[in-house]
Protein backbone atom coordinates (compact mmCIF):
# COMPACT_ATOMS: atom_id res chain seq x y z
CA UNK A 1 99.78 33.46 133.46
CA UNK A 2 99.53 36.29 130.67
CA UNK A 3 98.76 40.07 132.93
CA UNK A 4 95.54 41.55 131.37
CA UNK A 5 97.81 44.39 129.71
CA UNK A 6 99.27 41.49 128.04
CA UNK A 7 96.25 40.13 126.69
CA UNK A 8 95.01 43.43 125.45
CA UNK A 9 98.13 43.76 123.50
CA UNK A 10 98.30 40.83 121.81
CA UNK A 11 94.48 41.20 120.56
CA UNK A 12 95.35 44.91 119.10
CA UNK A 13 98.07 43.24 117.39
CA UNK A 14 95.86 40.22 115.87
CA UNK A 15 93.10 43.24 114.65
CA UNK A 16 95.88 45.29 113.30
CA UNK A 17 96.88 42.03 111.12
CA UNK A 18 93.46 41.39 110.39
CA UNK A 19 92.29 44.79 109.14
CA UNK A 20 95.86 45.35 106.61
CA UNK A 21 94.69 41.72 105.27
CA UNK A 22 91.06 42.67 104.24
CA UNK A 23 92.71 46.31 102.65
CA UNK A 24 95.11 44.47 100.56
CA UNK A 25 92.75 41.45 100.01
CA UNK A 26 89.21 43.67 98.99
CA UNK A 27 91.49 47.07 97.71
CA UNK A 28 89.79 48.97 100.60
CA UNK A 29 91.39 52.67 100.14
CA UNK A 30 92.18 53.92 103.27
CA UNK A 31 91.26 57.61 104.26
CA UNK A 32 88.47 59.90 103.22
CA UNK A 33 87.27 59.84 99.83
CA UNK A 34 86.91 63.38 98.14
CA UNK A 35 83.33 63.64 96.57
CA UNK A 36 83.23 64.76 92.89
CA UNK A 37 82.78 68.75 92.21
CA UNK A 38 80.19 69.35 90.48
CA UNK A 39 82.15 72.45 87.70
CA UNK A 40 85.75 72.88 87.28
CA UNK A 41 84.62 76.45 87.16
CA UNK A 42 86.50 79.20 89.86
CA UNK A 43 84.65 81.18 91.44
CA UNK A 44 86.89 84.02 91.10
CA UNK A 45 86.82 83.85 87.36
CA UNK A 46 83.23 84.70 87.48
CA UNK A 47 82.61 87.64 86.27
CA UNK A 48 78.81 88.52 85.52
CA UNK A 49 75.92 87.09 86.79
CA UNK A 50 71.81 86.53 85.52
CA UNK A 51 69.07 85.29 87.75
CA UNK A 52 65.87 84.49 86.51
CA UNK A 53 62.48 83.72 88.46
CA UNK A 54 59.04 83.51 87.83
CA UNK A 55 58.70 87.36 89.63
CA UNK A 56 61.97 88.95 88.24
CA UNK A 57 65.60 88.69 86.03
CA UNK A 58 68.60 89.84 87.30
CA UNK A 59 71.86 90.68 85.94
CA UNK A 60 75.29 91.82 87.66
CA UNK A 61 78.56 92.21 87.15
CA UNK A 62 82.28 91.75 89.39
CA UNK A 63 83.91 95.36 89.27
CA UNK A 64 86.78 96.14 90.48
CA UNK A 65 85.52 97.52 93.50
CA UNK A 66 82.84 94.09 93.94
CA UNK A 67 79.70 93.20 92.24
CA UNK A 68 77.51 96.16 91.26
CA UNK A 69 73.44 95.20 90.12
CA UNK A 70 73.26 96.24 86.63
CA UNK A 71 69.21 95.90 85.98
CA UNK A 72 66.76 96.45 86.91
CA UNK A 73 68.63 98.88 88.39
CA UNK A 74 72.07 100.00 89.04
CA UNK A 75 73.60 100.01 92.26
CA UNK A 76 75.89 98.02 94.86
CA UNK A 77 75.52 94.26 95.22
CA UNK A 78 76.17 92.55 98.59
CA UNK A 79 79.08 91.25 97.84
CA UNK A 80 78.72 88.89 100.64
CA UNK A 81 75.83 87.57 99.26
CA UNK A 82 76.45 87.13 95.82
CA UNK A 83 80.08 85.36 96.64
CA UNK A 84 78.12 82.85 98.78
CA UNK A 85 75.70 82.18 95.82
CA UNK A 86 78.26 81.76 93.32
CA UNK A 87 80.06 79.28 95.44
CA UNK A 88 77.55 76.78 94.28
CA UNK A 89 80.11 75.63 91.63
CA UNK A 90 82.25 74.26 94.65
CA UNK A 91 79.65 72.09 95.34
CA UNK A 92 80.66 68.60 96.27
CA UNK A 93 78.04 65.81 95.72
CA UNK A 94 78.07 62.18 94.75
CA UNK A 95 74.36 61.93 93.60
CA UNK A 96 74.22 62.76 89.71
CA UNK A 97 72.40 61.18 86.63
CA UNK A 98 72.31 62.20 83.12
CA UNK A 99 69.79 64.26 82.08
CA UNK A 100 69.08 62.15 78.67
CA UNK A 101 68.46 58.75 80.58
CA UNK A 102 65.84 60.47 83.30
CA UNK A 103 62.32 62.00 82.94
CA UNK A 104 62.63 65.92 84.11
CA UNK A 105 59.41 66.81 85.35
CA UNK A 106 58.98 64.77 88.06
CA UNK A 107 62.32 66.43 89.32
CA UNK A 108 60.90 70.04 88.10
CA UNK A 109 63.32 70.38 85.50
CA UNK A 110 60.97 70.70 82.87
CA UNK A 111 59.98 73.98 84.12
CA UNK A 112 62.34 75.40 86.57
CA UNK A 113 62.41 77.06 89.33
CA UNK A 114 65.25 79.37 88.81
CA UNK A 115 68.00 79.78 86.07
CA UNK A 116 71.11 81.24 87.37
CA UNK A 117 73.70 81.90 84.72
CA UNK A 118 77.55 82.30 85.76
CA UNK A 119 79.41 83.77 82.76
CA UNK A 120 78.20 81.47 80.41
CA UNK A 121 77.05 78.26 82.55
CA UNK A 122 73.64 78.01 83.47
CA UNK A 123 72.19 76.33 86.72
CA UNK A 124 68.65 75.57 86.90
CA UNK A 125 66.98 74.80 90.23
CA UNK A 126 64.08 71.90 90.12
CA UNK A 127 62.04 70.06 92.87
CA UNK A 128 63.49 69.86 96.55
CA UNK A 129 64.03 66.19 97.23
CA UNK A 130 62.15 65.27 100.77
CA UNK A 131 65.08 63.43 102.26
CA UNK A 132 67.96 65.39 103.43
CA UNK A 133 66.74 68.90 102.36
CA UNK A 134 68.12 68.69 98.79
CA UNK A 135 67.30 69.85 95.66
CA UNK A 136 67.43 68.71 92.11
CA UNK A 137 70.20 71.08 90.13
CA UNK A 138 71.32 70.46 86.57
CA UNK A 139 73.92 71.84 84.88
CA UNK A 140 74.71 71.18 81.15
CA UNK A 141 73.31 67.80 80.66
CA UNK A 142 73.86 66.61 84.14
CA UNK A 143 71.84 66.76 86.99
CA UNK A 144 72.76 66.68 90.82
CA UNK A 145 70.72 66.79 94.31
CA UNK A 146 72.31 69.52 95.91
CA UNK A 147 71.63 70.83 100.03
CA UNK A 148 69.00 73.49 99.18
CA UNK A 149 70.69 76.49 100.23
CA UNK A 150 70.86 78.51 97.20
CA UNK A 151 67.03 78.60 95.58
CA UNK A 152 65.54 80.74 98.67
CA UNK A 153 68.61 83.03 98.73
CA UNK A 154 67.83 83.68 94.87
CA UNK A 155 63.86 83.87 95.62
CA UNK A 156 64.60 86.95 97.79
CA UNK A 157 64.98 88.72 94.38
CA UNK A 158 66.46 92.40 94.46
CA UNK A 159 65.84 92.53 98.30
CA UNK A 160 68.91 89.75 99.08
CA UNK A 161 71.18 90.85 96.71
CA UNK A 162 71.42 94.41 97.24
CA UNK A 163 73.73 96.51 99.36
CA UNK A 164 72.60 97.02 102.83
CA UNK A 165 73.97 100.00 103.50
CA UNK A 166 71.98 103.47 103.04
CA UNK A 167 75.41 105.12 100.39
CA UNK A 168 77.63 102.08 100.01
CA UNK A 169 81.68 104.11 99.89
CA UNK A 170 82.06 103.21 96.42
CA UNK A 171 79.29 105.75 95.22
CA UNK A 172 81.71 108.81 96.59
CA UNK A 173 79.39 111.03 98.71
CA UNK A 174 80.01 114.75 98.59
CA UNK A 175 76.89 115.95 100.08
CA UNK A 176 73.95 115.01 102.16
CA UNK A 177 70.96 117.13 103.01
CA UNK A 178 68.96 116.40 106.42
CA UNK A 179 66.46 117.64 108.19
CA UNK A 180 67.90 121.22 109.45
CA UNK A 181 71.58 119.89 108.77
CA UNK A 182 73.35 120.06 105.15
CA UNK A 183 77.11 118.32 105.17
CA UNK A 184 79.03 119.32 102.85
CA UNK A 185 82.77 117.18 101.99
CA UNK A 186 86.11 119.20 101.97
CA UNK A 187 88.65 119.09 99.06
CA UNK A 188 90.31 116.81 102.50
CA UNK A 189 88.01 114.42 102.64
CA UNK A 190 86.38 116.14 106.13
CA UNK A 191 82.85 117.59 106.73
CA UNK A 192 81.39 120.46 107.23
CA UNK A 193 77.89 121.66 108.00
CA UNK A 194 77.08 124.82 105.92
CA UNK A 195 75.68 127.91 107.82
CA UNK A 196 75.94 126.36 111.46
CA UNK A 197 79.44 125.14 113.93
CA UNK A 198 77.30 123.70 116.58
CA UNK A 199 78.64 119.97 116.31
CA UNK A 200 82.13 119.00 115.87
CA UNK A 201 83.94 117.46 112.93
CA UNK A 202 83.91 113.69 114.72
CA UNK A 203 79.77 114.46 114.87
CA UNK A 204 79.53 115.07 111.23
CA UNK A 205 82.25 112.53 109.85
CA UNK A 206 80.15 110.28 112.02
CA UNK A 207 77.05 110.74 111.41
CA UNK A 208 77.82 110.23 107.30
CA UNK A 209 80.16 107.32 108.14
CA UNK A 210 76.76 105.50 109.42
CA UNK A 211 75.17 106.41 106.35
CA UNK A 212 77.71 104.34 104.31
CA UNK A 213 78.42 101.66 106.99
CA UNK A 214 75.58 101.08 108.94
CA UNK A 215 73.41 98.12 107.68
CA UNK A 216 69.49 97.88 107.31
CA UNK A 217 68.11 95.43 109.66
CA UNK A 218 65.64 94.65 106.14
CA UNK A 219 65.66 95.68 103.23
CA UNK A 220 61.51 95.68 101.59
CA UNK A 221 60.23 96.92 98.73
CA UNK A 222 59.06 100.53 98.50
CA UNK A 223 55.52 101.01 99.76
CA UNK A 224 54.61 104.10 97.49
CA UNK A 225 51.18 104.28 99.39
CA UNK A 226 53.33 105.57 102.77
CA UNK A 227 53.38 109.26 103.16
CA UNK A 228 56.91 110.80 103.55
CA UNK A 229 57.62 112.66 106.55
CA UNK A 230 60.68 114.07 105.46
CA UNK A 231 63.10 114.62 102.03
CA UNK A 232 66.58 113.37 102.55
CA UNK A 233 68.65 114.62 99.47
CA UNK A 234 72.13 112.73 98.69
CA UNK A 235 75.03 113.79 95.93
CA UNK A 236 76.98 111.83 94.80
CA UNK A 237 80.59 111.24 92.72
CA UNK A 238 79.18 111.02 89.39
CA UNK A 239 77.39 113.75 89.85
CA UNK A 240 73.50 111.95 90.48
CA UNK A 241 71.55 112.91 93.23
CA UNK A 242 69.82 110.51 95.43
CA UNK A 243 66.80 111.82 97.06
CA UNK A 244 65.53 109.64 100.20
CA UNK A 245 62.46 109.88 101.79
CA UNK A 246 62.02 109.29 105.67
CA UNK A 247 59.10 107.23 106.16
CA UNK A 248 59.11 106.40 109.95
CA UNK A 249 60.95 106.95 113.10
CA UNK A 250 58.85 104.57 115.01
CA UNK A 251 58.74 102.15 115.71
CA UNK A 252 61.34 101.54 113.69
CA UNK A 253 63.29 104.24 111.25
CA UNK A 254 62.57 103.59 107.74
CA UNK A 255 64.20 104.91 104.74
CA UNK A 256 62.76 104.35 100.96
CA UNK A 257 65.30 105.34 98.18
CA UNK A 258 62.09 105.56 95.64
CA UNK A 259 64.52 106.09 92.67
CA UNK A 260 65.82 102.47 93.52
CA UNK A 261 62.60 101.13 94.58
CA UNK A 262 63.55 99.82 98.29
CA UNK A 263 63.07 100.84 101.85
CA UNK A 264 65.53 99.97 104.89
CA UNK A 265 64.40 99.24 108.12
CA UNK A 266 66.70 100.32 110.98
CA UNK A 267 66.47 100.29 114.85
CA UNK A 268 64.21 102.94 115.89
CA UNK A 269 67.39 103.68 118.93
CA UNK A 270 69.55 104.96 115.54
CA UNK A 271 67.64 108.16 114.93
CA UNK A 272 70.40 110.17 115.98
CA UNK A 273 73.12 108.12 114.05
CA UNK A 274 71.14 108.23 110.81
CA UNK A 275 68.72 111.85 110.88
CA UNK A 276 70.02 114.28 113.51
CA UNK A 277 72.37 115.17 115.96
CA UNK A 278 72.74 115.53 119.53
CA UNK A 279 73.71 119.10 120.55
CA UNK A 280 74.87 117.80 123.97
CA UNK A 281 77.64 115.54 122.20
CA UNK A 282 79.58 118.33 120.99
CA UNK A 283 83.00 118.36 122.85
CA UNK A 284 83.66 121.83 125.00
């Protein structure tokens, strides 16, 4: 009498048999099968950037030092941002049709949502697709359905792409006037505050470290109706001054760069990371 082991054996060895014969008898390709990229673009040989919207047009461009906003105005880009937008030409799908043999407007191609142009390839953004959370995309004369992960990052306008930080490093701070405290940066790179030695040079390296590091919880656009309570006056490397207004310390600190057009909301608990310093930190 065949042991059960025995018997279990012998039918792992008949399915093994059974499943090579179907491969080699219906061509079944073993494995995963790699979905079809939609570009043979790089993202790394991207080098500007346009986004256009019904409420704005944006263009940018890959420095050196990262992607820098170019208009409507000129400043940092989140670079973490942008390189997760651009990585839509990795895309992977199998759903595509040709955009001569379809009807566009039922997709909202006619009229798109977006245009996103990547060097010289354009992406426009049409209807989301109800199943799966997908949304028609064409590119050149071919359209895809896409996870929809890239049209609301682009609706956030100038609010998602920009720089979270206060004085992003690569603008080259050399002074920064507070309430009661100016800094001032050495020919060494260290700080000094000008007619007063009541905090130590780890206060005031800190305290303008936060201003370039630290990053807005939000980022809104300037409410010109506010009333300022305080002038916060920045210099920078190229010699242009930003001048900041403080808008509120509670219950949350915000900051409006009008010359930019945004405000950044921070924890109100940063006041004395961002506008002032505590006397009772200063090392004996």
């Amino acid at each position: 009498m065949l042991s059960r082991r025995m018997i279990i054996n012998f039918v792992l060895i008949f399915l093994i048999i059974l499943f090579t014969w179907v491969g080699n008898r219906f061509d079944v390709q073993p494995g995963f099968q790699p979905q079809l990229a939609i570009t043979d673009i790089k993202a790394a040989d991207i080098l500007s950037m346009e986004i256009k919207t019904a409420d704005a047009s944006l263009t940018l461009a890959r420095r050196p030092d990262g992607w820098r906003i170019e208009s409507p105005i000129r400043w940092p880009a989140n670079n973490v941002n942008i390189e997760r937008l651009i990585d839509i030409v990795n895309s992977q799908t199998e759903s595509r049709l040709d955009a001569a043999e379809i009807d566009l407007a039922p997709l909202g191609l006619d009229f798109p949502r977006a245009m996103l142009r990547l060097n010289d390839t354009r992406v426009l953004f049409g209807a989301s697709n109800n199943i799966g959370e997908r949304r028609y995309t064409m590119i050149d004369s071919t359209v895809f359905l896409l996870p929809d992960i890239h049209l609301p990052f682009i609706s956030q306008g100038l609010t998602g792409i920009v720089d979270r930080r206060l004085l992003p490093r690569k603008l080259g701070l050399q002074s920064l006037a507070l309430p009661g405290l100016l800094l001032s940066r050495n020919p060494d790179d260290s700080w000094q505050a000008d007619g007063t030695d009541d905090f130590s040079s780890q206060q005031l390296q800190q305290l303008v470290s936060n201003w370039q590091a630290l990053e807005a919880t939000r980022i809104k656009v300037y409410n010109a109706s506010g009333t300022p309570r305080q002038k916060i006056r920045a210099e920078l490397g190229d010699g242009q001054g930003q001048e900041f207004y403080l808008m509120s310390i509670d219950p949350e600190i915000i900051i409006a760069n009008p010359r930019i057009g945004l405000q950044y909301h921070f924890s109100s608990d940063l006041y004395y990371q961002l506008i002032s310093l505590r006397h009772d930190e200063n090392p004996a």
